[in-house]
N, C-alpha and C. Protein backbone atom coordinates (compact mmCIF):
# COMPACT_ATOMS: atom_id res chain seq x y z
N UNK A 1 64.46 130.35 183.01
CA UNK A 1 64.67 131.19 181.85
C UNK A 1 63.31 131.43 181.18
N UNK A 2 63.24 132.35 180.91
CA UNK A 2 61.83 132.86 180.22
C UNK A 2 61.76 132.52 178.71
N UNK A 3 61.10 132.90 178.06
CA UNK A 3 60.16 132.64 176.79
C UNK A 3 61.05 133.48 176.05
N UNK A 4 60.77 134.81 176.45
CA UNK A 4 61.62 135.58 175.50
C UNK A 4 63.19 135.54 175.88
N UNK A 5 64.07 135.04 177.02
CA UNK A 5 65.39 134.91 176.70
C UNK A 5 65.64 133.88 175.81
N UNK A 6 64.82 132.82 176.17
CA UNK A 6 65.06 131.59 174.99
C UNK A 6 65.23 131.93 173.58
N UNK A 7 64.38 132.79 173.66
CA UNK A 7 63.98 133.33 171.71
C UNK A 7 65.42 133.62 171.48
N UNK A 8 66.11 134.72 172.69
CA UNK A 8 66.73 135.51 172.38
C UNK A 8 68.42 134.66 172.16
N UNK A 9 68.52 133.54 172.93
CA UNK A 9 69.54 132.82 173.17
C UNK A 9 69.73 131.98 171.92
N UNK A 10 68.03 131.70 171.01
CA UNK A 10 68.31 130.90 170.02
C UNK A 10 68.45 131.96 169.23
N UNK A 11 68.01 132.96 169.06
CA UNK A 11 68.74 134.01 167.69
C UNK A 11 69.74 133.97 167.86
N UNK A 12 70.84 134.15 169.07
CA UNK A 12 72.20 134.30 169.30
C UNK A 12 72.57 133.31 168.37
N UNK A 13 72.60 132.58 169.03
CA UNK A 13 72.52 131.01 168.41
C UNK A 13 72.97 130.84 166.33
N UNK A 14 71.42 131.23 166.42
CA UNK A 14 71.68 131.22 164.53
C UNK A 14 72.31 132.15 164.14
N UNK A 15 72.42 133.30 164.96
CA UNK A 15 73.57 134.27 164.29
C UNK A 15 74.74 133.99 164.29
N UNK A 16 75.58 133.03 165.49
CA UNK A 16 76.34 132.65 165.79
C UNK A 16 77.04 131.57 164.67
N UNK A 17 76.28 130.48 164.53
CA UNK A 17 76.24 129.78 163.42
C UNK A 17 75.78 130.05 161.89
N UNK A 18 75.48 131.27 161.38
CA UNK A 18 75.18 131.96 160.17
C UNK A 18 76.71 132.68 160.27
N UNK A 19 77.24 133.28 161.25
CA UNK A 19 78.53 133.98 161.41
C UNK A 19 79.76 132.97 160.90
N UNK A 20 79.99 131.91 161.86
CA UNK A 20 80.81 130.65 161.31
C UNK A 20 80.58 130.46 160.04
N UNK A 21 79.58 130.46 159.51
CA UNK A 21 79.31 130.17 158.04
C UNK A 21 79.92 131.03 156.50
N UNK A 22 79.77 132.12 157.13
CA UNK A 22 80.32 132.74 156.64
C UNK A 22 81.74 133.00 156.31
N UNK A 23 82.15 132.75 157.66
CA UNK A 23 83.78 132.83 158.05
C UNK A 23 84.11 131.97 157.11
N UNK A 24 83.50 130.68 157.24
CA UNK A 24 84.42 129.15 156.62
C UNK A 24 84.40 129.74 155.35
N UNK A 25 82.89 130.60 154.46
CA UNK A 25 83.24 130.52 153.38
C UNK A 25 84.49 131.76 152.71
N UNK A 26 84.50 132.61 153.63
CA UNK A 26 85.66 133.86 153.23
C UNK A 26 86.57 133.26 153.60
N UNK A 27 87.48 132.16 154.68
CA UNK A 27 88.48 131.33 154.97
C UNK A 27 88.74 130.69 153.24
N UNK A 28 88.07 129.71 152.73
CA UNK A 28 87.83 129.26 151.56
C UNK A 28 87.98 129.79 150.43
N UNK A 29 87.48 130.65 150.22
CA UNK A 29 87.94 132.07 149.14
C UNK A 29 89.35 132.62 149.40
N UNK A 30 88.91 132.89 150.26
CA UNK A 30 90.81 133.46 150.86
C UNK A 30 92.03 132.54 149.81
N UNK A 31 91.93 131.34 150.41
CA UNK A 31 92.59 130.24 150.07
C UNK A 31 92.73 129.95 148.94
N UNK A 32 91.73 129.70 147.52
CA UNK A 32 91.46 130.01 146.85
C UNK A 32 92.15 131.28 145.94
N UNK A 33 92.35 131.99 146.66
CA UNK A 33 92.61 133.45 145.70
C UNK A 33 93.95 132.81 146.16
N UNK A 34 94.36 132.76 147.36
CA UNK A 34 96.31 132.42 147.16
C UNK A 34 96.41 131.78 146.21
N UNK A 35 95.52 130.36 145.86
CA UNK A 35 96.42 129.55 145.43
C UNK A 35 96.31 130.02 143.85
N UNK A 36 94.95 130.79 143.56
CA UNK A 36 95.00 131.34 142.38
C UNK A 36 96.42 132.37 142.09
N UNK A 37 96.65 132.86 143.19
CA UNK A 37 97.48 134.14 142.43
C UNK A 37 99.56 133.32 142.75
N UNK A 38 99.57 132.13 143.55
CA UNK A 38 100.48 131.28 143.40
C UNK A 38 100.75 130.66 142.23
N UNK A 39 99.45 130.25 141.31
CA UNK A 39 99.79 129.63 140.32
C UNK A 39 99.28 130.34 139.35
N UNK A 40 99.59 131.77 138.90
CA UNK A 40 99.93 132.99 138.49
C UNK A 40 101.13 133.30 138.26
N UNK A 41 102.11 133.24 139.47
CA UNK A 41 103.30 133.68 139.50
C UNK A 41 104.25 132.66 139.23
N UNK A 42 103.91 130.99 139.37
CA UNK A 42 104.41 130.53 138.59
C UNK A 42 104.55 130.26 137.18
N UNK A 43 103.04 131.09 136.16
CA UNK A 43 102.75 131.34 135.32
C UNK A 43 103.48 131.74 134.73
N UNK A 44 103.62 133.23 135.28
CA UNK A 44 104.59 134.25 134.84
C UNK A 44 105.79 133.70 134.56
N UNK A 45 106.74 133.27 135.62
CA UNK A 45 107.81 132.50 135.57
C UNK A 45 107.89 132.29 134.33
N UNK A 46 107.38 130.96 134.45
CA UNK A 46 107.50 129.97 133.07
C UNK A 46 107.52 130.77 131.86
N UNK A 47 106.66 132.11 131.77
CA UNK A 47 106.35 133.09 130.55
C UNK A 47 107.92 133.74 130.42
N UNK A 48 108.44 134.00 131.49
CA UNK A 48 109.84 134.60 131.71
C UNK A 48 110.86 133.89 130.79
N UNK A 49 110.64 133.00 131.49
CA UNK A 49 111.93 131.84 131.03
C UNK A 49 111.88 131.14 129.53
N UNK A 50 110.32 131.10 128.73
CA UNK A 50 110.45 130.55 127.68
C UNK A 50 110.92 132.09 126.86
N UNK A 51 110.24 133.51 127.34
CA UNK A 51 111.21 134.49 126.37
C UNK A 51 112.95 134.66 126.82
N UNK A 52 113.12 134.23 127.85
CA UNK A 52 114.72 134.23 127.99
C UNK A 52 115.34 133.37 127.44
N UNK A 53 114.76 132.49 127.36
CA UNK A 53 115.40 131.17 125.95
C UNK A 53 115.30 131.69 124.58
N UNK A 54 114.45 132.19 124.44
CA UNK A 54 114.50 132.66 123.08
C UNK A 54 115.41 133.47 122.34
N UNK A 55 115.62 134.15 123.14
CA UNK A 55 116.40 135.86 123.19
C UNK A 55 117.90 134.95 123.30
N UNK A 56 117.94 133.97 124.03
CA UNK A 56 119.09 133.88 124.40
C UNK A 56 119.32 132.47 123.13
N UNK A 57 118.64 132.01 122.99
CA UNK A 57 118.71 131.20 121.75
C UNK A 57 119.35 131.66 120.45
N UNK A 58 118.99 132.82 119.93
CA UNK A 58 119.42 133.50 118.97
C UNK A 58 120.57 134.35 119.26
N UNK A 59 121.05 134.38 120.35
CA UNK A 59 122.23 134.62 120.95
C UNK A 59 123.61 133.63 120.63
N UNK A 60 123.10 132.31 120.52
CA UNK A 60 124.20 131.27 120.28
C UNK A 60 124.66 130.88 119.03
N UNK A 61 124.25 131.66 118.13
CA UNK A 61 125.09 131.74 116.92
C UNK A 61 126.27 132.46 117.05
N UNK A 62 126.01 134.00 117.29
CA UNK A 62 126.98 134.89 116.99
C UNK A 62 128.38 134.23 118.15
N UNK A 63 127.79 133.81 119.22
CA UNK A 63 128.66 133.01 120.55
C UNK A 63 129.62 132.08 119.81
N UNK A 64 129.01 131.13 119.37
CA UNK A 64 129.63 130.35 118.49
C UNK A 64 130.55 130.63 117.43
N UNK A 65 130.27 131.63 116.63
CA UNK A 65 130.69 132.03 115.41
C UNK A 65 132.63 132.76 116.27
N UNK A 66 131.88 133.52 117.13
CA UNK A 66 133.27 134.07 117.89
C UNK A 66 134.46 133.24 118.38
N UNK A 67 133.46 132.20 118.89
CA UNK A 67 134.27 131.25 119.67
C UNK A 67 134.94 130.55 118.50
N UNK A 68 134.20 130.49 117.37
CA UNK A 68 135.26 129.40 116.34
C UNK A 68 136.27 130.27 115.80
N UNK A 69 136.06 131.50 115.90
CA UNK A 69 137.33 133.23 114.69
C UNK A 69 138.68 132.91 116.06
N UNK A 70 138.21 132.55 117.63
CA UNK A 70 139.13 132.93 118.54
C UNK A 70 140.28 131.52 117.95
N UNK A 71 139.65 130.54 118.19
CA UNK A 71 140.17 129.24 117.81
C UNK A 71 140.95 129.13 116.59
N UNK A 72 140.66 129.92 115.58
CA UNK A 72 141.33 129.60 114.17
C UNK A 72 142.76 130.38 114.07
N UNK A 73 142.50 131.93 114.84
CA UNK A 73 143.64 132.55 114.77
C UNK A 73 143.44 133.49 116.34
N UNK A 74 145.07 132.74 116.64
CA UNK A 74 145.21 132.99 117.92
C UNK A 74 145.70 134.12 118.39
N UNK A 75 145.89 134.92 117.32
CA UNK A 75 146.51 136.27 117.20
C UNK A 75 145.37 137.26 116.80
N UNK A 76 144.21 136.89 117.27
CA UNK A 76 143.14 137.99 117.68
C UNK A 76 143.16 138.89 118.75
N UNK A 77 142.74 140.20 117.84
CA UNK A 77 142.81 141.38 118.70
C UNK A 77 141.89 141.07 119.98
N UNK A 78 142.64 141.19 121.11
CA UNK A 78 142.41 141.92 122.74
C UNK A 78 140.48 141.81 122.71
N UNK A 79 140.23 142.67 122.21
CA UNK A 79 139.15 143.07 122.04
C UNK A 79 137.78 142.30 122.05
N UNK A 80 138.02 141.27 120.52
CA UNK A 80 137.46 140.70 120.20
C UNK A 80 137.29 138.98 121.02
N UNK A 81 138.16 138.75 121.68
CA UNK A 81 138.34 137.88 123.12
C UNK A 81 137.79 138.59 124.64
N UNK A 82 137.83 139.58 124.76
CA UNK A 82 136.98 140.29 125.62
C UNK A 82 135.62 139.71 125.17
N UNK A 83 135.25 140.47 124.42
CA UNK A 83 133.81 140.38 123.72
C UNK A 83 132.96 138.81 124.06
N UNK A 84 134.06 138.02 123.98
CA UNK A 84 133.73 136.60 123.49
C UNK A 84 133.47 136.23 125.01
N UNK A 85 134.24 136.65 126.01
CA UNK A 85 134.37 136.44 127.35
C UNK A 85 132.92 137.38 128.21
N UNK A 86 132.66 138.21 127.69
CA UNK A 86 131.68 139.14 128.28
C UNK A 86 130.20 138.34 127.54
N UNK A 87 130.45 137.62 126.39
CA UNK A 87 129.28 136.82 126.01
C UNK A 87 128.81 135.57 126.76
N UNK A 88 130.17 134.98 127.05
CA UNK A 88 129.98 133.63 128.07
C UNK A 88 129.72 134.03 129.15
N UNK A 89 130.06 134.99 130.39
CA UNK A 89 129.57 135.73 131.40
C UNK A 89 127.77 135.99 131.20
N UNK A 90 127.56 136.08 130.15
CA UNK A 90 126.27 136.71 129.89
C UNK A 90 125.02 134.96 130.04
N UNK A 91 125.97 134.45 129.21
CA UNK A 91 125.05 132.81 129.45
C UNK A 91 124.97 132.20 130.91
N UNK A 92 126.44 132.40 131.12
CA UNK A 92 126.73 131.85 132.69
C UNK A 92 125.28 132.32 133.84
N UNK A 93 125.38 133.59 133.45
CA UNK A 93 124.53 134.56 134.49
C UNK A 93 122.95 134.26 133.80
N UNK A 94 122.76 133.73 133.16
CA UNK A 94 121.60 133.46 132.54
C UNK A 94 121.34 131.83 133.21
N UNK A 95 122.22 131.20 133.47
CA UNK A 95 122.61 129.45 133.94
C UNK A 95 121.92 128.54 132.88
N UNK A 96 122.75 128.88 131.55
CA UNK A 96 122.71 128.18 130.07
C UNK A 96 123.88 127.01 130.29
N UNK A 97 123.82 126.12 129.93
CA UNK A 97 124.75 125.03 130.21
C UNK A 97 125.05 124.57 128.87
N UNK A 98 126.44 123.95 128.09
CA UNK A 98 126.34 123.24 126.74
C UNK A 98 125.99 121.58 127.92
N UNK A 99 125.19 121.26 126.62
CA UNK A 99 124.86 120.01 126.67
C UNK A 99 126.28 119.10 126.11
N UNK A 100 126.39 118.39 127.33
CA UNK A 100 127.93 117.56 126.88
C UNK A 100 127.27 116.03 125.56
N UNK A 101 128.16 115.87 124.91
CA UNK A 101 127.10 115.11 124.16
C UNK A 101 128.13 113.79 123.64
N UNK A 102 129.47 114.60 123.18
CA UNK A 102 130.36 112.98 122.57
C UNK A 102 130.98 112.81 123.64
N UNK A 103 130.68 111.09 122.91
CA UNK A 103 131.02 109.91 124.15
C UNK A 103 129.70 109.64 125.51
N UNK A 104 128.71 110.19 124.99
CA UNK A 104 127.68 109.70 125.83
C UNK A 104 126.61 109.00 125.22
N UNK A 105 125.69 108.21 125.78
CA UNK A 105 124.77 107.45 125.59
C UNK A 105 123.70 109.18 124.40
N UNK A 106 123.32 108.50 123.31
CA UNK A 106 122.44 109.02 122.72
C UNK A 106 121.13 109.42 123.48
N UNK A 107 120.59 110.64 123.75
CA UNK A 107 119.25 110.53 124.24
C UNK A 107 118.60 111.97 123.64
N UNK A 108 117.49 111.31 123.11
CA UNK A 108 116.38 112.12 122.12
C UNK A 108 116.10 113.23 122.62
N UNK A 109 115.94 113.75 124.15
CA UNK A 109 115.45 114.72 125.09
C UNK A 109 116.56 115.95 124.82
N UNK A 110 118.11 115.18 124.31
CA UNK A 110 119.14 115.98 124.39
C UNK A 110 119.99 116.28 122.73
N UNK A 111 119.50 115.41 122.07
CA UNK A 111 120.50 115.36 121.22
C UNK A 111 119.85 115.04 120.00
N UNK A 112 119.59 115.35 118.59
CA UNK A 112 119.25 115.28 117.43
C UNK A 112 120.08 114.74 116.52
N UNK A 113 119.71 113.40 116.51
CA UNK A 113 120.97 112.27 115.32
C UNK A 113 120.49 113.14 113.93
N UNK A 114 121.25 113.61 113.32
CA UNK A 114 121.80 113.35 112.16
C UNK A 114 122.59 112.93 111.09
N UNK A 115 123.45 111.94 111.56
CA UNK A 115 123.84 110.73 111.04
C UNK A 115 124.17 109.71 111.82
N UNK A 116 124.77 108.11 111.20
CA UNK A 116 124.93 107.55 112.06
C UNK A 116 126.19 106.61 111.34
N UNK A 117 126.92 105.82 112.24
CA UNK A 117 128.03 105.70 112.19
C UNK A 117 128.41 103.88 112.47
N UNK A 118 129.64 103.15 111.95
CA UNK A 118 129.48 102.14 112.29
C UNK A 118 130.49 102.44 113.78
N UNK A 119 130.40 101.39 114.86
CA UNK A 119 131.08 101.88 115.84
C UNK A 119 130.44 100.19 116.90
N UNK A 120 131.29 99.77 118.02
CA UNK A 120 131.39 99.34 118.70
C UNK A 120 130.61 98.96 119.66
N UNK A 121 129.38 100.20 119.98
CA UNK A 121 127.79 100.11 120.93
C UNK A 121 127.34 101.31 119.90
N UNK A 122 126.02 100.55 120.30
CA UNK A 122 124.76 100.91 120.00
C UNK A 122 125.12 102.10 120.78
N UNK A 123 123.77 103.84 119.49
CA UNK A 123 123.54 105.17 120.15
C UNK A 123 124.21 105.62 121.45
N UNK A 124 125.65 105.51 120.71
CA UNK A 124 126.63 106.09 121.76
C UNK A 124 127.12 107.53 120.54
N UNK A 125 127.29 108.88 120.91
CA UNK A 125 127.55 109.81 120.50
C UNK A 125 129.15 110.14 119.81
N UNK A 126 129.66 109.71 118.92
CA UNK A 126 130.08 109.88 117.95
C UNK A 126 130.70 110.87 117.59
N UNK A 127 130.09 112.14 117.40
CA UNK A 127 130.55 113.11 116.89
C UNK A 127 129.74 114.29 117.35
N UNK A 128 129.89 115.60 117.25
CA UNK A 128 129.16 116.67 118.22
C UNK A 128 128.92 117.92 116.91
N UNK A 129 127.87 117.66 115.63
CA UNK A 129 128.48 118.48 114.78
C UNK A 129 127.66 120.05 115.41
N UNK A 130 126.99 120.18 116.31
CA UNK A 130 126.24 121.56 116.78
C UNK A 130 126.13 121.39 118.24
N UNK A 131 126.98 121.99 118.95
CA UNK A 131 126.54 122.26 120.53
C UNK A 131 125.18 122.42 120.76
N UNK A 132 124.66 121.84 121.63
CA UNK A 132 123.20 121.77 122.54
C UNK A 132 123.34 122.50 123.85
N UNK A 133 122.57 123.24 124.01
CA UNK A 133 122.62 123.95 125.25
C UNK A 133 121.10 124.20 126.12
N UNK A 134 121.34 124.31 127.40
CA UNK A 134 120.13 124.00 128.28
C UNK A 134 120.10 125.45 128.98
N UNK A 135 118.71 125.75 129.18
CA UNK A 135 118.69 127.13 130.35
C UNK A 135 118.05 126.58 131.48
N UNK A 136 118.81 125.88 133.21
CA UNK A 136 118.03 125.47 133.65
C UNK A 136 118.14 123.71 133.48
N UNK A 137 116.51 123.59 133.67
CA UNK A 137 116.41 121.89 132.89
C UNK A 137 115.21 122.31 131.70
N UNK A 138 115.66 123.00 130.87
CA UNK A 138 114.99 123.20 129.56
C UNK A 138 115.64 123.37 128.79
N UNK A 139 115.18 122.54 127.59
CA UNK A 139 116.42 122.67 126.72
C UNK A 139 116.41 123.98 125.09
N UNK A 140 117.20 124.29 125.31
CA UNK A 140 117.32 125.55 124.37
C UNK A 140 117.54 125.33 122.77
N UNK A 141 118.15 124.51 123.12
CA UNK A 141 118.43 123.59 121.43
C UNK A 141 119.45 122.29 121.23
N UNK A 142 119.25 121.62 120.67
CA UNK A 142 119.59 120.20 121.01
C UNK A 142 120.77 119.89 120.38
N UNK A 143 121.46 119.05 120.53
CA UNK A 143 123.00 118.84 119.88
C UNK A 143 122.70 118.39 118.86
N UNK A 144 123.72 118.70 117.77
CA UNK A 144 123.26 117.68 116.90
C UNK A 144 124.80 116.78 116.40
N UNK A 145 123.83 115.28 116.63
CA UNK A 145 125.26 114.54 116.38
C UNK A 145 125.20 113.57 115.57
N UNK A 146 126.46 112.76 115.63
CA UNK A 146 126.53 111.31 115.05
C UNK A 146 126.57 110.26 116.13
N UNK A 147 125.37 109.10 115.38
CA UNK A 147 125.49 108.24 116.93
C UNK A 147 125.81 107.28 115.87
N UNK A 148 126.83 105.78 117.14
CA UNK A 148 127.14 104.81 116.85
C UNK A 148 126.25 104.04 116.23
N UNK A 149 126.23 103.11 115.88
CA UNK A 149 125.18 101.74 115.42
C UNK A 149 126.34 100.79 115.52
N UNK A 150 125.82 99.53 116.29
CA UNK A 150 126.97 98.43 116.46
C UNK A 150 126.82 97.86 115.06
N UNK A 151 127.68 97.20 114.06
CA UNK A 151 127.75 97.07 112.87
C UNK A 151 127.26 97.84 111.81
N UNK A 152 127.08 99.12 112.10
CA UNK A 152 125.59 99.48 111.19
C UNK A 152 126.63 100.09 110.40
N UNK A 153 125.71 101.14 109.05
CA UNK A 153 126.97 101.37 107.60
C UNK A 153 126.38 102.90 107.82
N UNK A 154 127.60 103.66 107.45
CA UNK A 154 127.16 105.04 107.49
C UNK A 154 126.07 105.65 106.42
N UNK A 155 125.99 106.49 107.47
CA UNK A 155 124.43 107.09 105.65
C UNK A 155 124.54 108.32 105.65
């Protein structure tokens, strides 16, 4: 082999390995930008879901308010039981859950004591004076109840 193929075999050479170099680093970037624009779209998500709680948060009054007019008098117009039914369809399809709360173990994540009660065990749930409801595993607003206290005096 001559002088000048050598030259020519080692330029190959460093071009060859300047080429790889390159590659690895656009491979790398590449990668990079997925995982950037992956944890983007879980971004978004999350941006989704805390305004769908919201919206749907201020939704659970009027829900409530209906649901207690259906309960008091059972001789409500057609209508206004539709309504009430096309509202729960609306949570359902949203996958809002009530937080079940009396007769269960008290827990802070779920449930907001506002009073407390004498009773048999310790922060066992008592009484349910505000439905808690979840969108998901996030919670939308918290129950609010009465928890037990073993001997304890009401306040």
């Amino acid at each position: 082999m001559s002088e000048k193929e050598k030259d020519v075999k080692e330029e190959l050479d460093n071009l060859k390995k300047e080429r790889d170099k390159y590659k690895e680093k656009y491979l790398r970037k590449l990668a990079e930008f997925d995982n950037f624009r992956k944890m983007m779209e879980k971004e978004i998500e999350k941006e989704k879901k805390i305004l769908e709680a919201g919206i749907i948060k201020e939704f659970l009054e009027p829900y409530e308010s209906l649901e207690k007019a259906i309960e008091y008098d059972k001789n409500l117009n057609d209508g206004i039981k539709l309504v009430y039914k096309n509202m729960k369809k609306i949570l359902e399809k949203h996958n809002v859950k009530e937080i079940k709360a009396k007769g269960k173990k008290f827990n802070p994540n779920l449930h907001e004591a506002i009073g407390v009660v004498d009773g048999e065990e310790d922060n066992i749930v008592m009484e349910e004076y505000q439905r808690g409801y979840m969108i998901g595993d996030m919670v939308l607003r918290h129950s609010k109840v009465i928890v037990s206290k073993k001997g304890g005096e009401e306040e």
